[in-house]
N, C-alpha and C. Protein backbone atom coordinates (compact mmCIF):
# COMPACT_ATOMS: atom_id res chain seq x y z
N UNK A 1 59.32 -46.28 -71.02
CA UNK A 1 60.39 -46.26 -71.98
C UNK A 1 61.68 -46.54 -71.23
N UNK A 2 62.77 -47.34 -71.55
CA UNK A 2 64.05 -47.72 -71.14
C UNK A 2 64.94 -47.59 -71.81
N UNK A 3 66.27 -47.55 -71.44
CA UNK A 3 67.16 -47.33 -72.31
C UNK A 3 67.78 -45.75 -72.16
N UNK A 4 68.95 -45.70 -72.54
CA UNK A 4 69.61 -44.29 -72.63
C UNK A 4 69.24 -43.20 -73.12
N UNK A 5 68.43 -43.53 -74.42
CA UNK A 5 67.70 -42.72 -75.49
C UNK A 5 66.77 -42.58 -74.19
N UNK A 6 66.05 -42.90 -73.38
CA UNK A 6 64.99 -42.66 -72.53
C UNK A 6 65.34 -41.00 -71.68
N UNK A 7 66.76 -40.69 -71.84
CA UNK A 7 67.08 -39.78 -71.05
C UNK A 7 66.66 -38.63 -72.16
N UNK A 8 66.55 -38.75 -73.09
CA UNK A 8 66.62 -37.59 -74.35
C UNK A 8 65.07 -37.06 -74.24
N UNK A 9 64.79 -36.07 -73.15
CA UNK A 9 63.31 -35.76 -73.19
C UNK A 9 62.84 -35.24 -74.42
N UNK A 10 63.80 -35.00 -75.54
CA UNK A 10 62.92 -34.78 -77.10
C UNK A 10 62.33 -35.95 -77.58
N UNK A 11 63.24 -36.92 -77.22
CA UNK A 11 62.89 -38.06 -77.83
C UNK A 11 61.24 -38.74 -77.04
N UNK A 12 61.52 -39.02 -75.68
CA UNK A 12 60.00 -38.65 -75.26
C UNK A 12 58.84 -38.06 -75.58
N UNK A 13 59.23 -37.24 -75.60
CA UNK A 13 58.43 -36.27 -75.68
C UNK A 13 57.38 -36.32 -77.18
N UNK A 14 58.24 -36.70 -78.29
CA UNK A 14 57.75 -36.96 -79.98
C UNK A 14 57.30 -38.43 -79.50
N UNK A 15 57.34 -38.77 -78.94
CA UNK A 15 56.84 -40.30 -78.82
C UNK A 15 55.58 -40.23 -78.23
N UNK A 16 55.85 -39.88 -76.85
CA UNK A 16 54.34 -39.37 -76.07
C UNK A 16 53.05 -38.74 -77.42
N UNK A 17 54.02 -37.51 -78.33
CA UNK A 17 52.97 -37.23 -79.10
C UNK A 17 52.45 -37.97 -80.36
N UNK A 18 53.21 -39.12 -80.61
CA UNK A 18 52.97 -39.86 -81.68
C UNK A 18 51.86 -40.71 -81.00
N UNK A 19 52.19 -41.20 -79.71
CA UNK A 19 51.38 -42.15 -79.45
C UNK A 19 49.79 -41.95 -78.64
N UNK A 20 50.17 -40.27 -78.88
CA UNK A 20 48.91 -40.24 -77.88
C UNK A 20 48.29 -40.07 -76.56
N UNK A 21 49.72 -40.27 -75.81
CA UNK A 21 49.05 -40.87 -74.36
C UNK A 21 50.90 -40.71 -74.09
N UNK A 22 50.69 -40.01 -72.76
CA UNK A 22 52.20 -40.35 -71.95
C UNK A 22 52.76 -41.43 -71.82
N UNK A 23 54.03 -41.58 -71.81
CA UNK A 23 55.49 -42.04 -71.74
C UNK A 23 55.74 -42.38 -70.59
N UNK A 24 55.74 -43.06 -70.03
CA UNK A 24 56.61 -43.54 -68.61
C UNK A 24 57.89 -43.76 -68.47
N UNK A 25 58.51 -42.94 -68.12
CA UNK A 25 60.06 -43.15 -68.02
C UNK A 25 60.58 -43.44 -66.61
N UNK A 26 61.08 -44.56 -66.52
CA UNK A 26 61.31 -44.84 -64.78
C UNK A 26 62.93 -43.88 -64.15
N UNK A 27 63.43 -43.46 -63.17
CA UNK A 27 64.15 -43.17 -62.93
C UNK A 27 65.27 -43.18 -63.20
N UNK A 28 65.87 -44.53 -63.60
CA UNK A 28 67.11 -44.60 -64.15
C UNK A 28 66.73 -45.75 -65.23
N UNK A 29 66.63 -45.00 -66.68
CA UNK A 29 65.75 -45.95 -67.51
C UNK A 29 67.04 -46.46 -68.07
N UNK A 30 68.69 -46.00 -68.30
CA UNK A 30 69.80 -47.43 -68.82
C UNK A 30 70.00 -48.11 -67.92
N UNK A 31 69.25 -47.90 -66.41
CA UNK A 31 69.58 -49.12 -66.05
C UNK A 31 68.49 -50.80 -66.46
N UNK A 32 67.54 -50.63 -66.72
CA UNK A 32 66.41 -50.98 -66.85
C UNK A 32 66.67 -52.69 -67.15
N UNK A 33 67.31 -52.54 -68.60
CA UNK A 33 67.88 -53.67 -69.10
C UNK A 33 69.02 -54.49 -68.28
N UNK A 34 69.67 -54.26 -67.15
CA UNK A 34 70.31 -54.66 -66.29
C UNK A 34 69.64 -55.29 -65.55
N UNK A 35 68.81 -54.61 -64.57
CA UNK A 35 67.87 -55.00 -63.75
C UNK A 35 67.29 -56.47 -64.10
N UNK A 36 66.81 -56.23 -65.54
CA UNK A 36 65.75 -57.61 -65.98
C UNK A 36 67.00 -58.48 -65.95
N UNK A 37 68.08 -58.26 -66.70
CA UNK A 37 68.88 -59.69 -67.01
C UNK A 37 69.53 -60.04 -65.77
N UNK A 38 69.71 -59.24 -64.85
CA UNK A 38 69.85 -59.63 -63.07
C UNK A 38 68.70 -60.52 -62.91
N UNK A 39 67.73 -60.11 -63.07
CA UNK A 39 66.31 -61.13 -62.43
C UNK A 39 66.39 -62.19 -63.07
N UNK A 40 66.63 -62.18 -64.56
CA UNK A 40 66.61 -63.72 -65.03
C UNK A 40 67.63 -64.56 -64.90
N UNK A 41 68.91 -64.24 -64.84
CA UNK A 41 70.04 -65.31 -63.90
C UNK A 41 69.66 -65.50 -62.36
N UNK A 42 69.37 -64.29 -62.09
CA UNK A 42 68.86 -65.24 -60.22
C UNK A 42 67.21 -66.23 -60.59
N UNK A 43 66.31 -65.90 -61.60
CA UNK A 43 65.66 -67.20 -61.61
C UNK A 43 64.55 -66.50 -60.69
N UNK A 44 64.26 -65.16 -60.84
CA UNK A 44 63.07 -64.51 -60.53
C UNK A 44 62.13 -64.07 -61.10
């Protein structure tokens, strides 16, 4: 899961249980969407 809302462990957490199966939340999940649109202007 990415995004700011990713920090809201309620919000996780109802998700994990909707879906069944744990949530992966990476370390700094607003940065997430940065990261990718960094990779796609450098053409990685």
């Amino acid at each position: 899961m990415t995004g700011g809302v990713a920090l809201n462990s309620a919000i996780v957490e109802a998700l994990s249980r909707r879906l069944g199966q744990a949530v992966y939340v990476p370390e700094k999940p607003q940065l997430a969407g940065a990261y990718g649109a960094t990779l796609v202007t450098a053409g990685k």
